[in-house]
PDB file of N, CA and C in Angstrom:
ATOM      1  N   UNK A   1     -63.136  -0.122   4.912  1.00  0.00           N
ATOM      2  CA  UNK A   1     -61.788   0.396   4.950  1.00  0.00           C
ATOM      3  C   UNK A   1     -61.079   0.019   3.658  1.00  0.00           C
ATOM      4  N   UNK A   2     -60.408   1.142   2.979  1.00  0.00           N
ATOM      5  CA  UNK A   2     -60.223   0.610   1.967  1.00  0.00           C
ATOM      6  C   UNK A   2     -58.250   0.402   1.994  1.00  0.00           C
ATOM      7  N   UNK A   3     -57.631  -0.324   1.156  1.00  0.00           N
ATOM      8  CA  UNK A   3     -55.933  -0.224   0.558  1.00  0.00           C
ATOM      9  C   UNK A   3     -55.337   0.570   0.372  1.00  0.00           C
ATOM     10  N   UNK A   4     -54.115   0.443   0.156  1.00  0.00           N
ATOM     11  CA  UNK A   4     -52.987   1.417  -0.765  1.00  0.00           C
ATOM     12  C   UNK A   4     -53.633   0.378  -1.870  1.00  0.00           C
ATOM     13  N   UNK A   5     -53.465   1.530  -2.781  1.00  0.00           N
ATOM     14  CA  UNK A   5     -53.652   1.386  -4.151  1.00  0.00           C
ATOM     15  C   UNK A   5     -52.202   0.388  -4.872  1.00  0.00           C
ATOM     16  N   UNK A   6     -53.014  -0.362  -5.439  1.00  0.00           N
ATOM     17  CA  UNK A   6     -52.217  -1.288  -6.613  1.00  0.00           C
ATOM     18  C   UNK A   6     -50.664  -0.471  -7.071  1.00  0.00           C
ATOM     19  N   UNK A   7     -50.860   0.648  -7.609  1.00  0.00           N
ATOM     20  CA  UNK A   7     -49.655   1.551  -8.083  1.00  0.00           C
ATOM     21  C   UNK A   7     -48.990   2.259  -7.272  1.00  0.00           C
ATOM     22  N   UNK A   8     -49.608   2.354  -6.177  1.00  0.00           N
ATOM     23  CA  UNK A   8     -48.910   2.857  -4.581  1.00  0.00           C
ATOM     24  C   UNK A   8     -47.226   1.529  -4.250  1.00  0.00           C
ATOM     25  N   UNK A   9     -48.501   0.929  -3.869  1.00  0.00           N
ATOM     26  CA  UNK A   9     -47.657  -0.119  -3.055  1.00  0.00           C
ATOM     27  C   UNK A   9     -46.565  -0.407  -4.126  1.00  0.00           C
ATOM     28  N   UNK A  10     -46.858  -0.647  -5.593  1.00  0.00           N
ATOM     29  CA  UNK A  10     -45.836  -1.048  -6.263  1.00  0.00           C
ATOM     30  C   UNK A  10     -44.551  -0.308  -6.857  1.00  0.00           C
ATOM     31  N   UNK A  11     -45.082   1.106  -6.497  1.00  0.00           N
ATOM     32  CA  UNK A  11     -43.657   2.102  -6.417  1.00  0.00           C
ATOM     33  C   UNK A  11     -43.042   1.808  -5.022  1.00  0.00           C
ATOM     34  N   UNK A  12     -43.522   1.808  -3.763  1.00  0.00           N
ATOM     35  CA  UNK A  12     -42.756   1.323  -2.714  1.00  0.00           C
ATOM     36  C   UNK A  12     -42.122  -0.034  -2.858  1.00  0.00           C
ATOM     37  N   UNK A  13     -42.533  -1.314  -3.067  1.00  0.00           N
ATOM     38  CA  UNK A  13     -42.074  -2.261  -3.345  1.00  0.00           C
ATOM     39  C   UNK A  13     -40.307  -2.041  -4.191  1.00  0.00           C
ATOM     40  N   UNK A  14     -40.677  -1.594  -5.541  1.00  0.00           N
ATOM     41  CA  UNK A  14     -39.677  -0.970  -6.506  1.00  0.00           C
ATOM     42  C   UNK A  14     -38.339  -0.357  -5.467  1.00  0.00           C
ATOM     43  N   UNK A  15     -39.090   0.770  -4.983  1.00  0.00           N
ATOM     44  CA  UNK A  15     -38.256   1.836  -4.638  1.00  0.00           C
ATOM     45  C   UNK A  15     -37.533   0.833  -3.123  1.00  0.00           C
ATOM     46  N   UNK A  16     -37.842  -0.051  -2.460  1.00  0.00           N
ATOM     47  CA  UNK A  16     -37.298  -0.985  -1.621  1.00  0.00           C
ATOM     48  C   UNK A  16     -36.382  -1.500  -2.179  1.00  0.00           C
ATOM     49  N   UNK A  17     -36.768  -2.480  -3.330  1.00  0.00           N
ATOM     50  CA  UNK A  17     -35.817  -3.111  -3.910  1.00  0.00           C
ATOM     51  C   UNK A  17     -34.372  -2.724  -4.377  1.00  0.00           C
ATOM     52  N   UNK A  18     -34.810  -1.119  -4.891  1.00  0.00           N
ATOM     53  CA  UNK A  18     -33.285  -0.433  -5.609  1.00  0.00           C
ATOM     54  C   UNK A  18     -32.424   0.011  -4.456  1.00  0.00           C
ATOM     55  N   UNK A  19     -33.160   0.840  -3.529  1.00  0.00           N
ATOM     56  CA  UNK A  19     -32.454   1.009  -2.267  1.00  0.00           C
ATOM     57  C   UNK A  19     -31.810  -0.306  -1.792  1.00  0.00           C
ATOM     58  N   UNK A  20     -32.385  -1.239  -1.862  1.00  0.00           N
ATOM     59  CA  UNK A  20     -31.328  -2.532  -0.929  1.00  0.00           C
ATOM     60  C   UNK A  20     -30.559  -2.975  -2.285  1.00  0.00           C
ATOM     61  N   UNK A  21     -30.703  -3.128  -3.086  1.00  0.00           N
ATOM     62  CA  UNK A  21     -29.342  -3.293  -4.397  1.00  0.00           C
ATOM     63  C   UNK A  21     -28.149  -2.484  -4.310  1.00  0.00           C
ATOM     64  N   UNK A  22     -28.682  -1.278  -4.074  1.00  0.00           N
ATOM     65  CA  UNK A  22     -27.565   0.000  -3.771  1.00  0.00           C
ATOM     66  C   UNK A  22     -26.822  -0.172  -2.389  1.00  0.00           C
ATOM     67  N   UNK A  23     -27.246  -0.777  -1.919  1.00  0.00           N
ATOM     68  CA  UNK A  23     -26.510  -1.091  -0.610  1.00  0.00           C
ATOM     69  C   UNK A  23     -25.787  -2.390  -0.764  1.00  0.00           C
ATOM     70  N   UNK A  24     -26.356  -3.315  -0.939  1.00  0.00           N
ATOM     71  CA  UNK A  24     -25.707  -4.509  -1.242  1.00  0.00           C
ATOM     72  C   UNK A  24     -24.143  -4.017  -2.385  1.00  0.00           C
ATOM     73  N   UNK A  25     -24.765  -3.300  -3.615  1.00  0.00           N
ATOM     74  CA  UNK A  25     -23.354  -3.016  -4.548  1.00  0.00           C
ATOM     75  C   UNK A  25     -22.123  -2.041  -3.714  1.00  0.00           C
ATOM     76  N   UNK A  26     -22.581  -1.484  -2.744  1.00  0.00           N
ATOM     77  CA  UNK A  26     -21.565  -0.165  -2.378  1.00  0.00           C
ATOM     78  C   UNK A  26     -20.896  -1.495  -0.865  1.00  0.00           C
ATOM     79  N   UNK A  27     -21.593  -1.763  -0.666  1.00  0.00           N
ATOM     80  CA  UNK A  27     -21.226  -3.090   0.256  1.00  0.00           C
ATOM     81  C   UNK A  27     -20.184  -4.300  -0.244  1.00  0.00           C
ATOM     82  N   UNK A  28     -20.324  -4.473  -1.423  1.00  0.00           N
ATOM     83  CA  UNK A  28     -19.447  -5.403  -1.844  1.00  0.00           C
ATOM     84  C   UNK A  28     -18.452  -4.849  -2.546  1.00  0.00           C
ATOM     85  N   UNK A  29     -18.486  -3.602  -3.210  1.00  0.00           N
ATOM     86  CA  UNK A  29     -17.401  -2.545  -3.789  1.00  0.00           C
ATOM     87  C   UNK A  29     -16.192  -2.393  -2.910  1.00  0.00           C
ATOM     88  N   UNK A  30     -16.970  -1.964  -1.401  1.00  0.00           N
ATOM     89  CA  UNK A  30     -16.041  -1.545  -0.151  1.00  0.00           C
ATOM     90  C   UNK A  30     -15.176  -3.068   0.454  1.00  0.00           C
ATOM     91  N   UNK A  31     -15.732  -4.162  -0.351  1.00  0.00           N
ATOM     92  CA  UNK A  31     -15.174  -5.088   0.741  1.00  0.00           C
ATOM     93  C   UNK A  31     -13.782  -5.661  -0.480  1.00  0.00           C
ATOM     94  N   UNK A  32     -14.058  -5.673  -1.304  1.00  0.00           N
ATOM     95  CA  UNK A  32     -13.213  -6.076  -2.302  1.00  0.00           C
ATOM     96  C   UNK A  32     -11.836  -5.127  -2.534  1.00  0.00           C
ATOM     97  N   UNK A  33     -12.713  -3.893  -2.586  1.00  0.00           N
ATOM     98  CA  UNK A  33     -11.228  -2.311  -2.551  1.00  0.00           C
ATOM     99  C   UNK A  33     -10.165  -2.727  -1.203  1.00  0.00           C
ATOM    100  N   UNK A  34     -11.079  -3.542  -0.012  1.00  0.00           N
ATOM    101  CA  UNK A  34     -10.129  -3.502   1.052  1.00  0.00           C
ATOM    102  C   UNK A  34      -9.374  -4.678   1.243  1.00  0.00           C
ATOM    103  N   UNK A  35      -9.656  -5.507   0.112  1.00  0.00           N
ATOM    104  CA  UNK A  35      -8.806  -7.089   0.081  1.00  0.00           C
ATOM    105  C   UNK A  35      -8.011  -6.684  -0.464  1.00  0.00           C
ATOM    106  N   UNK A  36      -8.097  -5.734  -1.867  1.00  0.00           N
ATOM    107  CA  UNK A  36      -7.227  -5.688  -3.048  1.00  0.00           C
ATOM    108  C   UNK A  36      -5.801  -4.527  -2.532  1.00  0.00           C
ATOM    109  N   UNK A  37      -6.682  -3.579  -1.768  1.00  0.00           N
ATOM    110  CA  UNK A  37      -5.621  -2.254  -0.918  1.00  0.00           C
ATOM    111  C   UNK A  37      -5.980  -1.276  -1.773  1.00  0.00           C
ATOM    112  N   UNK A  38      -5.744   0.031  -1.376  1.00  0.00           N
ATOM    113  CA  UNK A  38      -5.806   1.258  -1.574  1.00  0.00           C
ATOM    114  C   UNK A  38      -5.190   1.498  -2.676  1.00  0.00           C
ATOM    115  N   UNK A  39      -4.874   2.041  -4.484  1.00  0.00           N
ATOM    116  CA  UNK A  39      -4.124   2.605  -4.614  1.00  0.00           C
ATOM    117  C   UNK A  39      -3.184   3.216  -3.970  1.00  0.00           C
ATOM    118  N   UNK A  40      -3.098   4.356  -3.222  1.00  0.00           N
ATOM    119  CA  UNK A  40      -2.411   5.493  -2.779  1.00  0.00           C
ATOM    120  C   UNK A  40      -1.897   4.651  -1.290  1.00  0.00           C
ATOM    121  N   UNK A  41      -2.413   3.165  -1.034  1.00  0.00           N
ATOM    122  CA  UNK A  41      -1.853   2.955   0.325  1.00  0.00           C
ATOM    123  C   UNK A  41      -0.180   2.609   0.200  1.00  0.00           C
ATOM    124  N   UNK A  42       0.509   2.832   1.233  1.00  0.00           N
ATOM    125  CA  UNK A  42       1.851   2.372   1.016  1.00  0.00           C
ATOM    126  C   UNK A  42       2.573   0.736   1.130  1.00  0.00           C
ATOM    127  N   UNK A  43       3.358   0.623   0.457  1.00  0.00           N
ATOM    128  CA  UNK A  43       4.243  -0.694   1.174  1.00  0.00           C
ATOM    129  C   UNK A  43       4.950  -0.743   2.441  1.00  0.00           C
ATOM    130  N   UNK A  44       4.645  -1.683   2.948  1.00  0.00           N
ATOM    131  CA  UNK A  44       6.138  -2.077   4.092  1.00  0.00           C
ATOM    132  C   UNK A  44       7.161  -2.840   3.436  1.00  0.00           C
ATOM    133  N   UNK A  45       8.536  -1.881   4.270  1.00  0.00           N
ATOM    134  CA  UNK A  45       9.686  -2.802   3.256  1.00  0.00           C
ATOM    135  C   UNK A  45      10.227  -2.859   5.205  1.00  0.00           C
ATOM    136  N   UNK A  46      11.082  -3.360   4.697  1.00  0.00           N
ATOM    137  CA  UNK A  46      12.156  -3.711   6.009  1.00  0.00           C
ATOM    138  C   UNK A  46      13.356  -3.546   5.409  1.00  0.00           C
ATOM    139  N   UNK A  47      14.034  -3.258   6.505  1.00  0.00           N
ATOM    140  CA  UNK A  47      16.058  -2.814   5.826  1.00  0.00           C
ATOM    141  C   UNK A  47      16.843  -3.251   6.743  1.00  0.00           C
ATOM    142  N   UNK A  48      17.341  -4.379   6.223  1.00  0.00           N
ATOM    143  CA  UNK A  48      18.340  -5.314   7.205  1.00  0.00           C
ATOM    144  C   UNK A  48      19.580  -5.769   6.581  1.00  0.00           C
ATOM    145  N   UNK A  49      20.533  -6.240   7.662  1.00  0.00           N
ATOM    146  CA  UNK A  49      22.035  -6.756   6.880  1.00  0.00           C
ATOM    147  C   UNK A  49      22.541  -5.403   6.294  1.00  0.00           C
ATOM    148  N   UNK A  50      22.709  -4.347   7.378  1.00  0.00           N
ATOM    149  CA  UNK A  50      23.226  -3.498   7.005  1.00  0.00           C
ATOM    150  C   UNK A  50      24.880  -3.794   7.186  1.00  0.00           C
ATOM    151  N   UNK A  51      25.799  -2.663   6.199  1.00  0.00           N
ATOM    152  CA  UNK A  51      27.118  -2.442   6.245  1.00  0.00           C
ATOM    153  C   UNK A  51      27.103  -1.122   6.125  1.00  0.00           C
ATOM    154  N   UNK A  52      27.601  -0.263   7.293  1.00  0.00           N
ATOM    155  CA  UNK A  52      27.859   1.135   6.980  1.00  0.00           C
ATOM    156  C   UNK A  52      28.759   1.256   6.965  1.00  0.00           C
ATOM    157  N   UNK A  53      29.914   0.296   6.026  1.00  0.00           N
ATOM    158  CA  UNK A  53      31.044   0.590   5.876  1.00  0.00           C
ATOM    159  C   UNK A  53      30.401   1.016   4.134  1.00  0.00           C
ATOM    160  N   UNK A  54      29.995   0.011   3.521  1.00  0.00           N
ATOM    161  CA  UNK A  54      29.753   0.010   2.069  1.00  0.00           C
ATOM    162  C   UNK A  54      28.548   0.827   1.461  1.00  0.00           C
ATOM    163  N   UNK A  55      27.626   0.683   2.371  1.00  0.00           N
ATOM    164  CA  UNK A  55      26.438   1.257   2.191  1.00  0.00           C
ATOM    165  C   UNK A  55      25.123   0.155   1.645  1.00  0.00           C
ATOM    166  N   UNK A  56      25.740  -1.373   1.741  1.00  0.00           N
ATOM    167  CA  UNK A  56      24.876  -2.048   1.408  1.00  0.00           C
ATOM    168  C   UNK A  56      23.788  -2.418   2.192  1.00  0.00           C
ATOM    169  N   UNK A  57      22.635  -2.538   1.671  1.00  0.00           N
ATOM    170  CA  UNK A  57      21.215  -2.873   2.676  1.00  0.00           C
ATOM    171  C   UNK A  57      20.404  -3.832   1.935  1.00  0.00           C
ATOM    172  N   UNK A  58      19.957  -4.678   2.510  1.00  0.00           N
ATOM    173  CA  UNK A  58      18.784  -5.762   2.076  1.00  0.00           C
ATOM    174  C   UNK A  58      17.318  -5.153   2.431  1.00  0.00           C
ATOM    175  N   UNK A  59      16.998  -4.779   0.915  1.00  0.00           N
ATOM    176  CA  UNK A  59      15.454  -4.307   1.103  1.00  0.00           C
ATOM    177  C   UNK A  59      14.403  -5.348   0.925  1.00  0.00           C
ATOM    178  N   UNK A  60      13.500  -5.938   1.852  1.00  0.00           N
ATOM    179  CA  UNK A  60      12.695  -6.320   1.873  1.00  0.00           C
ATOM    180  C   UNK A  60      11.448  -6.144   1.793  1.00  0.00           C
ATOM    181  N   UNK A  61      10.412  -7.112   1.559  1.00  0.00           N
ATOM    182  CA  UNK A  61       9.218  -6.521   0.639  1.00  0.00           C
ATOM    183  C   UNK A  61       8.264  -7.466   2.011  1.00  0.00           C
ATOM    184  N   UNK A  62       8.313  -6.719   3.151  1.00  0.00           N
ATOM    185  CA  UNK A  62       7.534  -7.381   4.400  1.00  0.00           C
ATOM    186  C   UNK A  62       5.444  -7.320   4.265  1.00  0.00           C
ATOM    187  N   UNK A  63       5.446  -6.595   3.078  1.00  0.00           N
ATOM    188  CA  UNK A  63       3.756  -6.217   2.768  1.00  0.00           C
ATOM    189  C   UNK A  63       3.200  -8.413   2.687  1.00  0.00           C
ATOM    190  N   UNK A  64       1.846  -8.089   2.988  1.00  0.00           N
ATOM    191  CA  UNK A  64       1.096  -8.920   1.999  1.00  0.00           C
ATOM    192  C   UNK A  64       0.789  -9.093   0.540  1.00  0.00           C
ATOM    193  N   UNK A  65       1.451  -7.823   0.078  1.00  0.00           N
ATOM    194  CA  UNK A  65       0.829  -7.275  -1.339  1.00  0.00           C
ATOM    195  C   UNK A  65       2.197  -7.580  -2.464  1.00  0.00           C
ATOM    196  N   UNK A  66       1.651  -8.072  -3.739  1.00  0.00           N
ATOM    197  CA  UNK A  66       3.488  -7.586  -4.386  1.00  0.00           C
ATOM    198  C   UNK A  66       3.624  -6.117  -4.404  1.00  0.00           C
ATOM    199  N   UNK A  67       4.990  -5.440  -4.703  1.00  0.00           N
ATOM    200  CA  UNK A  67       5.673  -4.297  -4.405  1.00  0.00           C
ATOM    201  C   UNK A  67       5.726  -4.134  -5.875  1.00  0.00           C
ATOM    202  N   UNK A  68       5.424  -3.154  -6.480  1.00  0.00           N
ATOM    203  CA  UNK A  68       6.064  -2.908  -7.909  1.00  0.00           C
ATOM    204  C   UNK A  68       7.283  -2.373  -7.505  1.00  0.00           C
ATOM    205  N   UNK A  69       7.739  -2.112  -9.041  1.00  0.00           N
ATOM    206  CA  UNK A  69       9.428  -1.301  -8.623  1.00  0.00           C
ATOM    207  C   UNK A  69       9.221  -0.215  -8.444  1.00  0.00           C
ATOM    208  N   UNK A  70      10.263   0.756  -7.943  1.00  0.00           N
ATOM    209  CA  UNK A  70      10.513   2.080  -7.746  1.00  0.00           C
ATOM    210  C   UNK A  70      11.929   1.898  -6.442  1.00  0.00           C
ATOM    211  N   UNK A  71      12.306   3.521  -6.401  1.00  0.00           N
ATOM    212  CA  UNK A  71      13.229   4.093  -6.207  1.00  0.00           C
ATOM    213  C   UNK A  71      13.216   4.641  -4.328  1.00  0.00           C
ATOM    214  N   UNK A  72      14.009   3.701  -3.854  1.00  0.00           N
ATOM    215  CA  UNK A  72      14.149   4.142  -2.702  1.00  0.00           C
ATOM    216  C   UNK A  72      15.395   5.133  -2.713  1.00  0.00           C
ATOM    217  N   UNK A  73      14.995   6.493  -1.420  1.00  0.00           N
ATOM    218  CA  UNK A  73      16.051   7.132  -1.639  1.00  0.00           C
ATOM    219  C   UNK A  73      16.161   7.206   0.318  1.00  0.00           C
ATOM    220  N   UNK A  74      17.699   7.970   0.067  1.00  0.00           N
ATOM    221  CA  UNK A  74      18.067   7.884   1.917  1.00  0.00           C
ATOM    222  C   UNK A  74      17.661  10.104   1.625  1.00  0.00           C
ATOM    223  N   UNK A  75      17.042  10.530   3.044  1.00  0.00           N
ATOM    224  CA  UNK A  75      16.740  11.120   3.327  1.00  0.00           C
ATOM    225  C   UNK A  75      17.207  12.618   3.217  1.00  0.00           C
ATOM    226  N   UNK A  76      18.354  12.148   4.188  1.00  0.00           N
ATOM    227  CA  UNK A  76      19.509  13.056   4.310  1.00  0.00           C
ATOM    228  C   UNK A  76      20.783  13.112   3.125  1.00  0.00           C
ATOM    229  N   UNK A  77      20.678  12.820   1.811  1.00  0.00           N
ATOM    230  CA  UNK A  77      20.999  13.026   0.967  1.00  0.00           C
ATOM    231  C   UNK A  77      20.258  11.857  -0.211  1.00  0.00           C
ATOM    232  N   UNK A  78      19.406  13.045  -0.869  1.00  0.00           N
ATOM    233  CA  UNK A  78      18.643  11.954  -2.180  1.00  0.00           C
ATOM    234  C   UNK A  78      19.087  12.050  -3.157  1.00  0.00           C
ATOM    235  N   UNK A  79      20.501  12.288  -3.444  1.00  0.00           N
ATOM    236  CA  UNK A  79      21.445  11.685  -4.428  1.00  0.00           C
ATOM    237  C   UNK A  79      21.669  10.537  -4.129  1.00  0.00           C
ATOM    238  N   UNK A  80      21.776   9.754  -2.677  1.00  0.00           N
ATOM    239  CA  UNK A  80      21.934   8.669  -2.492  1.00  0.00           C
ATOM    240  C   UNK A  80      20.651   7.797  -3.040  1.00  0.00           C
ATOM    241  N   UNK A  81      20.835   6.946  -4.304  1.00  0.00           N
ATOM    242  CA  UNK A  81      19.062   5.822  -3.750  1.00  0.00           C
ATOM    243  C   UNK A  81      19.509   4.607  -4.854  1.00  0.00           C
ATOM    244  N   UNK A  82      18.609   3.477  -4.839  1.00  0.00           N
ATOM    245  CA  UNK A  82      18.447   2.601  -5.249  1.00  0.00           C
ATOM    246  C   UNK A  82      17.493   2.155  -5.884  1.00  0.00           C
ATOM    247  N   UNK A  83      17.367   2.017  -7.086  1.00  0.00           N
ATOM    248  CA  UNK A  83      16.016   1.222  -7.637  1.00  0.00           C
ATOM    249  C   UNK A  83      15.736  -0.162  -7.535  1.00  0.00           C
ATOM    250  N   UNK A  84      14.544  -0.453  -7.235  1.00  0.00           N
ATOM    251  CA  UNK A  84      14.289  -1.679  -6.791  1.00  0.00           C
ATOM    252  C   UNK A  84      13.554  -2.662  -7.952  1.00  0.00           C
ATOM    253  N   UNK A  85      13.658  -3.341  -8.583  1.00  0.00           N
ATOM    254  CA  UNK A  85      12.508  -4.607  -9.364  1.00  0.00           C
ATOM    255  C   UNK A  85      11.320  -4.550  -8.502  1.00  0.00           C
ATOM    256  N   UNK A  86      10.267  -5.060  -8.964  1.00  0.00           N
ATOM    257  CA  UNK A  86       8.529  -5.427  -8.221  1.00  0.00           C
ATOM    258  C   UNK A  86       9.485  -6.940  -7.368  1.00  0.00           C
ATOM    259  N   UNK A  87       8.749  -6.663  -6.365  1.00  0.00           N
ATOM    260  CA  UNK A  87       9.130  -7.811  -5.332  1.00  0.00           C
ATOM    261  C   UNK A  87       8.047  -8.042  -5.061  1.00  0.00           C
ATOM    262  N   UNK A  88       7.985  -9.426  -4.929  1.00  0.00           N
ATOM    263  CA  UNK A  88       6.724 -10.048  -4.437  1.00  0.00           C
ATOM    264  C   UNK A  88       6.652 -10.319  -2.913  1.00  0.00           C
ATOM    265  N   UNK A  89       5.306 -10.780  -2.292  1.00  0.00           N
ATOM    266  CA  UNK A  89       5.608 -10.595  -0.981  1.00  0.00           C
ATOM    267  C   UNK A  89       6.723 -11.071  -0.398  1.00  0.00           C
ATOM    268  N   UNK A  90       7.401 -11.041   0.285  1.00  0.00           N
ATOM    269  CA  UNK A  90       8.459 -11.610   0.984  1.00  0.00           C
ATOM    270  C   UNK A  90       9.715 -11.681   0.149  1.00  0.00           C
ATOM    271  N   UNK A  91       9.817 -11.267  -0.625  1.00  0.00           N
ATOM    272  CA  UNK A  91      11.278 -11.158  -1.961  1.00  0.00           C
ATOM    273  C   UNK A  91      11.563 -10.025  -1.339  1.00  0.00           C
ATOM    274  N   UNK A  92      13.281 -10.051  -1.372  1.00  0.00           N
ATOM    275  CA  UNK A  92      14.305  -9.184  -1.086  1.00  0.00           C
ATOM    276  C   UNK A  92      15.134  -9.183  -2.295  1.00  0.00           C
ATOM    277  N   UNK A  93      15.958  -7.453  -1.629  1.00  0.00           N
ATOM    278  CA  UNK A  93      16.864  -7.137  -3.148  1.00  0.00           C
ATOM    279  C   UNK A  93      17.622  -6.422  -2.248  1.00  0.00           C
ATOM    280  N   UNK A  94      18.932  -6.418  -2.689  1.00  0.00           N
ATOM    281  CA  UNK A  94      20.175  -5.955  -1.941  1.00  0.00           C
ATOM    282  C   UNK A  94      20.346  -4.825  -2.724  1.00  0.00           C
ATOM    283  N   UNK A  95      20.655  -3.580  -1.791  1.00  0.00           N
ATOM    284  CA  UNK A  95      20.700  -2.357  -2.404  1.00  0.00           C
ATOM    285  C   UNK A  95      21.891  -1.786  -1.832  1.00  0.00           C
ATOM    286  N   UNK A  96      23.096  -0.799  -3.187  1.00  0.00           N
ATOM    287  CA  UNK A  96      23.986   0.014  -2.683  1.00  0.00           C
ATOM    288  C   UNK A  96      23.817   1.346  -2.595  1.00  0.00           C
ATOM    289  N   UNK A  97      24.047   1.856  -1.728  1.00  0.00           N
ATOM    290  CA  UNK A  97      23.651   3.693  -1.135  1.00  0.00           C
ATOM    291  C   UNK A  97      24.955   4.448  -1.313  1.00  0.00           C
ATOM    292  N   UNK A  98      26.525   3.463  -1.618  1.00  0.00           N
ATOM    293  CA  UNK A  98      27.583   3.947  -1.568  1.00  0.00           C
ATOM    294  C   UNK A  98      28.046   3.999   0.437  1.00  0.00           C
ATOM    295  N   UNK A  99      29.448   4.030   0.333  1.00  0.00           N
ATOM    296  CA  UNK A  99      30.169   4.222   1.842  1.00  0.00           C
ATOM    297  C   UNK A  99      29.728   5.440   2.468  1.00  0.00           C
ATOM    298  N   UNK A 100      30.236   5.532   3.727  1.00  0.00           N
ATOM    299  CA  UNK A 100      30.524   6.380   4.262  1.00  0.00           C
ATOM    300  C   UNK A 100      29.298   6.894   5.106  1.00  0.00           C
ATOM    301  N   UNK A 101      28.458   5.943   5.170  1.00  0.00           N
ATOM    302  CA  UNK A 101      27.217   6.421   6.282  1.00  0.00           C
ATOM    303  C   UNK A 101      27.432   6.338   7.778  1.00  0.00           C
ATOM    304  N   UNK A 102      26.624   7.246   8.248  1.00  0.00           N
ATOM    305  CA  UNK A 102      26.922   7.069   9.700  1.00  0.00           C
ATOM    306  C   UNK A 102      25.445   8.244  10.077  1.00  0.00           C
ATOM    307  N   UNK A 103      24.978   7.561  11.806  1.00  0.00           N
ATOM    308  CA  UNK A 103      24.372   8.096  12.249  1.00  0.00           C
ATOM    309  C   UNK A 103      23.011   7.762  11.930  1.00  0.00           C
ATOM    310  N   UNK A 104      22.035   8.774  11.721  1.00  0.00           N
ATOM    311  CA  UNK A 104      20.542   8.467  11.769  1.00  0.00           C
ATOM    312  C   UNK A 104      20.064   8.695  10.110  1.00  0.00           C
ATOM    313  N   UNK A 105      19.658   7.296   9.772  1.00  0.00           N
ATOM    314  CA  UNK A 105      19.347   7.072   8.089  1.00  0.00           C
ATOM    315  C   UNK A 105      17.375   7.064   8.443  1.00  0.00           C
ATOM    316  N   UNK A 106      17.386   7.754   7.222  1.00  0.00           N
ATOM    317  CA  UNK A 106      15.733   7.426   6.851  1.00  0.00           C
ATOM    318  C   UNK A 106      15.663   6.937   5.448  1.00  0.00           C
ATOM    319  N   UNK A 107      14.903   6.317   5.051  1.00  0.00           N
ATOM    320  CA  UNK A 107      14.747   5.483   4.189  1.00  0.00           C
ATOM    321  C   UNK A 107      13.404   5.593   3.568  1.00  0.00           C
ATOM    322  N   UNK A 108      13.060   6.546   2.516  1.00  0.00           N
ATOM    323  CA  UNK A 108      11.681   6.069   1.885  1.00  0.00           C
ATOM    324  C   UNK A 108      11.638   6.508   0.674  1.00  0.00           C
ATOM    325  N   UNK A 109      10.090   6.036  -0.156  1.00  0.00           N
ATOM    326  CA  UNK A 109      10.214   6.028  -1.463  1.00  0.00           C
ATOM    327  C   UNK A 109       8.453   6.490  -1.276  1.00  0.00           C
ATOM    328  N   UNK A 110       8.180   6.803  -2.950  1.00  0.00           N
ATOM    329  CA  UNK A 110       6.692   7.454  -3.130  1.00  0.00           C
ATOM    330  C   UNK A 110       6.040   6.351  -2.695  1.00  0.00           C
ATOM    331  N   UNK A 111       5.991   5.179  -2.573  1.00  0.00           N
ATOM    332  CA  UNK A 111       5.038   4.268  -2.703  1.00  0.00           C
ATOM    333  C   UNK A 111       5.432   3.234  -1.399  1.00  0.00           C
ATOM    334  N   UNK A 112       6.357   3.514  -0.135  1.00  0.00           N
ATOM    335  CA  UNK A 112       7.001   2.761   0.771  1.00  0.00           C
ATOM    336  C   UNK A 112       6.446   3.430   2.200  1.00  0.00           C
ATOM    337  N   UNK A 113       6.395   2.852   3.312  1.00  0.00           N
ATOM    338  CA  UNK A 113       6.338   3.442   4.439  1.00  0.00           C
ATOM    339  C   UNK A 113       7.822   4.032   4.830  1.00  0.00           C
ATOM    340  N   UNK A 114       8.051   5.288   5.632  1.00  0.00           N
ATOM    341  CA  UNK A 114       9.497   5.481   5.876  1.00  0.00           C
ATOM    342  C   UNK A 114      10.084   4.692   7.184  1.00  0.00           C
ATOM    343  N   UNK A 115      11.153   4.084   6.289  1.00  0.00           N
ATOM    344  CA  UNK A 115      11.525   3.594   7.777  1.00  0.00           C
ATOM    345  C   UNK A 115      13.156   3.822   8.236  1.00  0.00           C
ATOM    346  N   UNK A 116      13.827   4.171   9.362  1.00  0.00           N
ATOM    347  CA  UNK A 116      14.679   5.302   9.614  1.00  0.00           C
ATOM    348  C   UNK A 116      15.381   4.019  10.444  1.00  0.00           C
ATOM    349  N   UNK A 117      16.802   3.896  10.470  1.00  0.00           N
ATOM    350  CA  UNK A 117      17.890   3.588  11.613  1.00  0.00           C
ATOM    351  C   UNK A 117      18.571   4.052  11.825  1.00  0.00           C
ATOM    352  N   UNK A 118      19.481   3.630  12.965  1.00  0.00           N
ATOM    353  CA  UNK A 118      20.320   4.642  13.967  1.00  0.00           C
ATOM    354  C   UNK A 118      21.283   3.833  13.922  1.00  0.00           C
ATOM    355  N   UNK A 119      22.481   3.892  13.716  1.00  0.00           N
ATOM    356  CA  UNK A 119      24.111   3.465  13.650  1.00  0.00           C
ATOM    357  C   UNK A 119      24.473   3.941  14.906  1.00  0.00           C
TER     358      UNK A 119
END
């Protein structure tokens, strides 16, 4: 009875090896992208210490992640908005929207989850 040949076995061997490298690299690619976050994933902010007399709101940066800056705007009129500094996790920044709000506010930005209250 005779073997696989010397040059047999050693293209399978090979071809084992690259296949489990390729798995191992797409394996550790996927685990690192999901520590670091998504580009395109959003922030959580939180919006508290409201005055709907003034329009002032405390935007908070409730993510694990720092927040770069950008521009929160209110919904129902996006002339109303605020630009924000990069906040790091848990850093807040007090933002003016101007008076005269009332009723049901939404609150979001390109890079924020929306988050909406009711007066």
């Amino acid at each position: 009875m005779k073997g696989i040949s010397p040059v047999v076995s050693t293209v399978i061997l090979i071809s084992i090896a690259v296949v489990s490298g390729m798995i191992i690299y797409f394996w550790v690619i996927g685990q690192s992208t999901n520590q670091v976050g998504q580009p395109n994933e959003k922030y959580k902010i939180e919006v508290n210490k409201l005055n709907w007399t003034t329009g002032e709101f405390l935007i908070r940066n409730v993510d694990s992640r720092d927040m770069p800056a950008m521009t929160i705007s209110i919904a129902q009129n996006t002339s109303r908005s605020c630009s924000i500094p990069a906040l790091s996790a848990g850093e807040s920044y007090n933002c003016t929207f101007g008076g005269g709000l009332s009723g049901e506010l939404t609150f979001y930005g390109t890079k924020t989850t929306t988050v909406t209250l009711k007066h």
